[in-house]
Protein backbone atom coordinates (compact mmCIF):
# COMPACT_ATOMS: atom_id res chain seq x y z
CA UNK A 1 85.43 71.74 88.28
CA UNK A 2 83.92 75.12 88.57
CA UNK A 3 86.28 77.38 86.57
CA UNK A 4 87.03 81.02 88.53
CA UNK A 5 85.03 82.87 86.13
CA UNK A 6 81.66 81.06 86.73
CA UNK A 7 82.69 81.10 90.55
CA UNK A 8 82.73 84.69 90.71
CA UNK A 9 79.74 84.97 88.56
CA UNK A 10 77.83 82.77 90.99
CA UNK A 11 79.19 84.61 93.78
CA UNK A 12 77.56 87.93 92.17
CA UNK A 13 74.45 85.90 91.73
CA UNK A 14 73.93 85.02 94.92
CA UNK A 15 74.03 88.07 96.70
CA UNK A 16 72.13 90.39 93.71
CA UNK A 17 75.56 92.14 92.26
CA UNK A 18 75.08 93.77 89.31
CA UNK A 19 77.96 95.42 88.91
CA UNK A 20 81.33 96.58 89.81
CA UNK A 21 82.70 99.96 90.54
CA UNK A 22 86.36 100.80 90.32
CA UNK A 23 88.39 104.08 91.14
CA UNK A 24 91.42 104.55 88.82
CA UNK A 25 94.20 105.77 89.77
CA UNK A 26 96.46 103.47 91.81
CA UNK A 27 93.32 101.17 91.99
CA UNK A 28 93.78 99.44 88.42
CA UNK A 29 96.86 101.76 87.56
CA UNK A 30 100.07 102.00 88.53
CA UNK A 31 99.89 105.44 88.95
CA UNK A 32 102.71 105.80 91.93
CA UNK A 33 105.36 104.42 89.83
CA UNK A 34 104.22 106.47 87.18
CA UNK A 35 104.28 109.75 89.26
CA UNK A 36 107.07 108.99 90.33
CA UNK A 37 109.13 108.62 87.11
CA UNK A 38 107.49 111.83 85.87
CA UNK A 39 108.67 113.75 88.95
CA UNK A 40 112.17 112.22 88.81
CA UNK A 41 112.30 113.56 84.81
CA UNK A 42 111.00 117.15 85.72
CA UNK A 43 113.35 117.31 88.75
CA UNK A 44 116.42 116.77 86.15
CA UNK A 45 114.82 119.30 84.02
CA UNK A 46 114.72 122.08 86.75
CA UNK A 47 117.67 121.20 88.86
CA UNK A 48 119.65 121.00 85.69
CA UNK A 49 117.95 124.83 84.75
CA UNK A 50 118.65 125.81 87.96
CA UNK A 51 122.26 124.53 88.37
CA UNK A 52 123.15 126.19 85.73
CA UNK A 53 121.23 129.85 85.92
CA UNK A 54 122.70 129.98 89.51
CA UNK A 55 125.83 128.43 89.17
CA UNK A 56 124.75 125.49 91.59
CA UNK A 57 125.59 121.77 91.99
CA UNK A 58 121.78 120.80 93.44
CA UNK A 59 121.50 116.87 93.23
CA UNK A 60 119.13 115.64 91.11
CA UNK A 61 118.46 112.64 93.77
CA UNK A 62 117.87 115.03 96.47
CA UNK A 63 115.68 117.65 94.42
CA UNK A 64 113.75 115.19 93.14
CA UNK A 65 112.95 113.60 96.91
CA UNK A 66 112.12 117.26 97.92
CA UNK A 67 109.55 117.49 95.17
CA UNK A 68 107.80 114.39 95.61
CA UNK A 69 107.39 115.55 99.15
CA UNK A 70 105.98 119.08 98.16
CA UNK A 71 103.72 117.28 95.63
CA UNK A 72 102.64 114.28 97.97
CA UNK A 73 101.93 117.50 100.78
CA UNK A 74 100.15 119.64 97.87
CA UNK A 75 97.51 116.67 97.37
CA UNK A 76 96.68 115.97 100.81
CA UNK A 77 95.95 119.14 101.57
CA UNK A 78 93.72 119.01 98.53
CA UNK A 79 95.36 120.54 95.90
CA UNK A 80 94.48 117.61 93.04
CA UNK A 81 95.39 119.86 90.14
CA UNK A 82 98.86 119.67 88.94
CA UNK A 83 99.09 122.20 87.15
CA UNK A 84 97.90 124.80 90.19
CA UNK A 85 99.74 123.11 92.97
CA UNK A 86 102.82 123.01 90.84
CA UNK A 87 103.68 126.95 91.92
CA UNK A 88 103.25 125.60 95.87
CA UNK A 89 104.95 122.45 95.06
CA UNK A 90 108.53 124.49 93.42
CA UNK A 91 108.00 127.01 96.93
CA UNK A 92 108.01 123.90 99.28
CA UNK A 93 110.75 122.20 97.48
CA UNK A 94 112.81 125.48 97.55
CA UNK A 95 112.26 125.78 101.03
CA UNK A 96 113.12 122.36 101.79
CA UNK A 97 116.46 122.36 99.85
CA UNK A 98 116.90 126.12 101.70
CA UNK A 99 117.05 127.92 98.11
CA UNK A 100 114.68 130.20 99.55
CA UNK A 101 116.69 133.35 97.06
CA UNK A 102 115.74 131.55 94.10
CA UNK A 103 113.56 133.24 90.96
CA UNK A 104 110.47 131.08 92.14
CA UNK A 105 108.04 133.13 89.48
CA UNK A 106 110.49 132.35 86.34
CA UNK A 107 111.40 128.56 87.15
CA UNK A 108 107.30 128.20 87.45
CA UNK A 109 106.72 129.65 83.84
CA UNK A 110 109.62 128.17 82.40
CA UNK A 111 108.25 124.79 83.49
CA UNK A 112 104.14 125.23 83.81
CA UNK A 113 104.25 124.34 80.29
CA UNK A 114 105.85 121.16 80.81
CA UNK A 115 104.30 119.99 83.92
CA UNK A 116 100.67 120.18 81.91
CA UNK A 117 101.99 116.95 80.14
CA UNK A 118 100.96 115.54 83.06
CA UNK A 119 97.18 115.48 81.41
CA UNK A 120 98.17 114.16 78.02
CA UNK A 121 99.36 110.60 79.69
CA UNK A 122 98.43 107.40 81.43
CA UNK A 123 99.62 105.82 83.58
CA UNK A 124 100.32 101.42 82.69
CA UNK A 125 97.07 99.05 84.46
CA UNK A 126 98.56 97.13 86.86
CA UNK A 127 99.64 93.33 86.52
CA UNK A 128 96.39 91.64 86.83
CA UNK A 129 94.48 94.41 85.86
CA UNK A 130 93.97 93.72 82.43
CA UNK A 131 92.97 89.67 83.42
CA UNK A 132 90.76 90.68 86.14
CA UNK A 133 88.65 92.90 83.43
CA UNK A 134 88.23 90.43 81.09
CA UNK A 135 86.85 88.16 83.85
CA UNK A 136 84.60 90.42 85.16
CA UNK A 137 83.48 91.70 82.05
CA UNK A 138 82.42 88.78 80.94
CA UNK A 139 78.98 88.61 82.74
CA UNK A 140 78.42 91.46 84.97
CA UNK A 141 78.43 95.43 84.34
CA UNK A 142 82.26 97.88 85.27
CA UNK A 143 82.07 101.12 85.59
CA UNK A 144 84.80 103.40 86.23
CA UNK A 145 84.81 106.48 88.47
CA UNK A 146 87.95 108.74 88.18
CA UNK A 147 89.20 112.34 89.17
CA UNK A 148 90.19 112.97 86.13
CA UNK A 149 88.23 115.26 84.33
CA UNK A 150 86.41 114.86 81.14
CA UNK A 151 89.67 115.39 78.71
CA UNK A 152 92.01 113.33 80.85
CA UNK A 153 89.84 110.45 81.53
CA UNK A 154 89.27 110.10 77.92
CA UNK A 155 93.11 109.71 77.65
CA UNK A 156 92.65 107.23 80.64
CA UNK A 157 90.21 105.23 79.20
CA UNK A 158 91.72 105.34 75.60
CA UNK A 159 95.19 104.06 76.79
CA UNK A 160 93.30 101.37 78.74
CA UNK A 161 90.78 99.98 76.34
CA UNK A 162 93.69 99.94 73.79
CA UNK A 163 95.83 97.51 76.00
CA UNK A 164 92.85 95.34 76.77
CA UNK A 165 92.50 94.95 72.76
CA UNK A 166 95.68 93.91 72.46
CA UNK A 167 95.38 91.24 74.87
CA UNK A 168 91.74 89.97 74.07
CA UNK A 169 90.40 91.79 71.19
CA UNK A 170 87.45 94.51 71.23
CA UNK A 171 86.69 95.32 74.54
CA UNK A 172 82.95 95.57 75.75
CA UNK A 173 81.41 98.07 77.65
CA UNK A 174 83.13 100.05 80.53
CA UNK A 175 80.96 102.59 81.68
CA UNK A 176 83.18 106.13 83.14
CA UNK A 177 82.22 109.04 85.23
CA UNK A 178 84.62 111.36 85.92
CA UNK A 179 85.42 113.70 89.19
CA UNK A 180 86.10 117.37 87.56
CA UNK A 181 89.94 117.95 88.69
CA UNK A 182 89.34 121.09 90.77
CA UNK A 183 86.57 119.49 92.65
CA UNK A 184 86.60 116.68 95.94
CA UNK A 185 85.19 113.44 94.74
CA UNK A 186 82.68 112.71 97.31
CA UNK A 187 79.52 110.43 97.88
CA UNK A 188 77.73 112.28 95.22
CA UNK A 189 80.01 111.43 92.38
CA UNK A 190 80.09 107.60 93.68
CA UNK A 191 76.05 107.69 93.44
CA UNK A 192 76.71 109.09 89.89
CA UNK A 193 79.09 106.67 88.89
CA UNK A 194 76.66 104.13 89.66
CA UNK A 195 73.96 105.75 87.71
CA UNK A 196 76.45 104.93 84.36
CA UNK A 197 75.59 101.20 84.85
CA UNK A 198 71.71 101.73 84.98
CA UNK A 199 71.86 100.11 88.34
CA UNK A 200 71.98 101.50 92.21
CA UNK A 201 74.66 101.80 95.01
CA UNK A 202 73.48 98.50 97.23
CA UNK A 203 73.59 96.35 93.93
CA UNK A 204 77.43 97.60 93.05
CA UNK A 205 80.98 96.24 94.75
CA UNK A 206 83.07 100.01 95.16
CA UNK A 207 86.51 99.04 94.89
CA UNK A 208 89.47 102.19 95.44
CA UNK A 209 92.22 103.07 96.94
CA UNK A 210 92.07 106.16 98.91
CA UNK A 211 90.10 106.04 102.00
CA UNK A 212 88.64 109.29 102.48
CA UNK A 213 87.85 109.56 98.83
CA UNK A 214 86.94 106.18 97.58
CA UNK A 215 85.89 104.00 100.45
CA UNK A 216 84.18 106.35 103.04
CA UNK A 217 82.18 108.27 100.00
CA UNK A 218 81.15 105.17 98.56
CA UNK A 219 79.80 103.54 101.86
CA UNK A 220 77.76 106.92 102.49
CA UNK A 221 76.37 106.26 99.23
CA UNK A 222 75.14 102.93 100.12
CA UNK A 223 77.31 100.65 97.81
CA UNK A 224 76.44 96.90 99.48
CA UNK A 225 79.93 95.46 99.51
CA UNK A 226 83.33 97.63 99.67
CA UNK A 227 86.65 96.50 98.66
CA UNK A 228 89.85 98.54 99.37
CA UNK A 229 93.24 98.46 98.40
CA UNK A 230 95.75 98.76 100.42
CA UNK A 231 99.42 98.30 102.40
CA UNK A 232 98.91 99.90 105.09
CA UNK A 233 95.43 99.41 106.85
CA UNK A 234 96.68 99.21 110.47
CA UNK A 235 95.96 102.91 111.09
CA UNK A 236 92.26 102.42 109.87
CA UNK A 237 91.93 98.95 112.01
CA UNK A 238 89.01 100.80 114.15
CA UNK A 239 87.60 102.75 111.00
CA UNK A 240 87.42 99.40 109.19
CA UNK A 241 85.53 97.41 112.14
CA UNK A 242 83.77 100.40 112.86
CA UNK A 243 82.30 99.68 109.49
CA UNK A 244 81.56 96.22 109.93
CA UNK A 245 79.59 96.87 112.90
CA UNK A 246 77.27 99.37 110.99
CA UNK A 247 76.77 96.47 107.90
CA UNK A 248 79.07 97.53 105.90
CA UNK A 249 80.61 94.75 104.00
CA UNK A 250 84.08 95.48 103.21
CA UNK A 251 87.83 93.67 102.68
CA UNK A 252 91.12 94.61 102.46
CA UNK A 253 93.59 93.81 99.53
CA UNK A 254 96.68 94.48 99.07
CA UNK A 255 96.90 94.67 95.20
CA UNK A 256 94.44 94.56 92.40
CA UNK A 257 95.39 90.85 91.21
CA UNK A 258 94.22 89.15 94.47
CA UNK A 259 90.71 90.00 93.99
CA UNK A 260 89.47 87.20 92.04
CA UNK A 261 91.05 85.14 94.76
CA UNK A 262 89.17 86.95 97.18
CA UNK A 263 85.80 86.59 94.86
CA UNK A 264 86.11 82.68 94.66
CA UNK A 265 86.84 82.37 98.36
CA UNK A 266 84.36 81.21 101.48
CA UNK A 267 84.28 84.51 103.11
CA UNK A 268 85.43 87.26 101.16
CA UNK A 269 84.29 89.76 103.83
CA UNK A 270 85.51 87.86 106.99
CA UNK A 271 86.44 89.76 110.35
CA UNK A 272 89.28 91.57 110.22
């Protein structure tokens, strides 16, 4: 019986796949449950510097909510960079918790410092993560494409790499390309991130996350078959079959570790 590895390969085969392009963050990282740890340990920092500066009893619970909201706001309005959202972010959580009279300026320098260790860690790959790799590795090219930045992606890739060694020894290849932080990541950087692997857009799978930056800049850039992750997809039902109906191979999964399931099946890319 055809083992899942050689299925997949034959699958790739098949249809001329030379490769595989994944987004990062939240695509084969846990990066929400990171984020979200983080924020919960700098909201007991600063509530706790707060609470006791202005003689205050803020929960930690509720500050923390508050901030996750101001940060989750800050990025979709396209403020990636932690480090210069985090001013907005404090303002907005303020404001939310009506501590409007609050020192905003000295609770962001007393904390700035501490919310750049933001860029110094990884987030963990995801269960399934690490298998899936080693699968895929195994005969066909993987390229990352991040919006990370050069120094953080490095950290990225380092922290990855080194759990993939401990699991199956040295690792080969992963090609990277990374987004600069200040900047969108767009088709451009997709057709870039393809370029790593010596091959082209329409002989790649794009697999991400984030609509709007990950599956609509990768179609645009011609990738032949587009997988994206995701919980929710019922308020993109139209976007998706809008897709379809242009050619657009794509498929929705809910989490990185059903995707070899989705490889070895009949119709990977069936109606939705």
């Amino acid at each position: 019986m055809m083992n899942m590895n050689n299925e997949i390969k034959e699958f790739f085969e098949e249809n001329s796949i030379e490769g595989i392009v994944f987004d990062l963050d939240s695509t084969l990282t846990d990066t929400k449950s990171w984020l979200l740890f983080l924020y919960k340990k700098f909201s007991i920092r600063i509530s706790t510097y707060i609470n006791k500066k202005y003689r205050l009893s803020i929960n930690t619970e509720d500050f923390t909510q508050a901030y996750y909201q101001s940060e989750f706001i800050e990025y979709k309005m396209g403020n990636v960079n932690f480090v210069t959202r985090f001013p907005s972010s404090i303002s907005r959580t303020l404001s939310s918790l009506k501590l409007n009279n609050l020192d905003e300026k000295d609770i962001v320098n007393k904390f700035t410092e501490q919310i750049k260790e933001i860029y110094t860690l990884s987030a963990d790959p995801f269960d399934g993560t690490l298998e899936l790799l080693h699968t895929l590795l195994a005969f066909t090219k993987v390229a990352i494409c991040t919006h990370s930045g050069e120094d953080w992606t490095k950290i990225k890739m380092n922290s990855l790499k080194s759990k993939y060694k401990e699991l199956y020894g040295n690792i080969p290849d992963i090609y990277s390309y990374y987004v600069d932080i200040n900047k969108p990541k767009n088709t451009s950087e997709w057709i870039k991130a393809a370029n790593t692997t010596n091959s082209t857009p329409e002989k790649l799978i794009a697999v991400g996350d984030n609509f709007d930056a990950d599956i609509l800049p990768a179609v645009e850039a011609g990738y032949k078959y587009i997988i994206w992750l995701s919980l929710y997809n019922d308020d993109k039902e139209q976007d998706i079959k809008k897709l379809k109906s242009q050619g657009v191979n794509i498929a929705v999964i809910k989490h990185i570790k059903e995707l070899e399931n989705l490889l070895t099946s009949n119709q990977p890319f069936e109606d939705i």
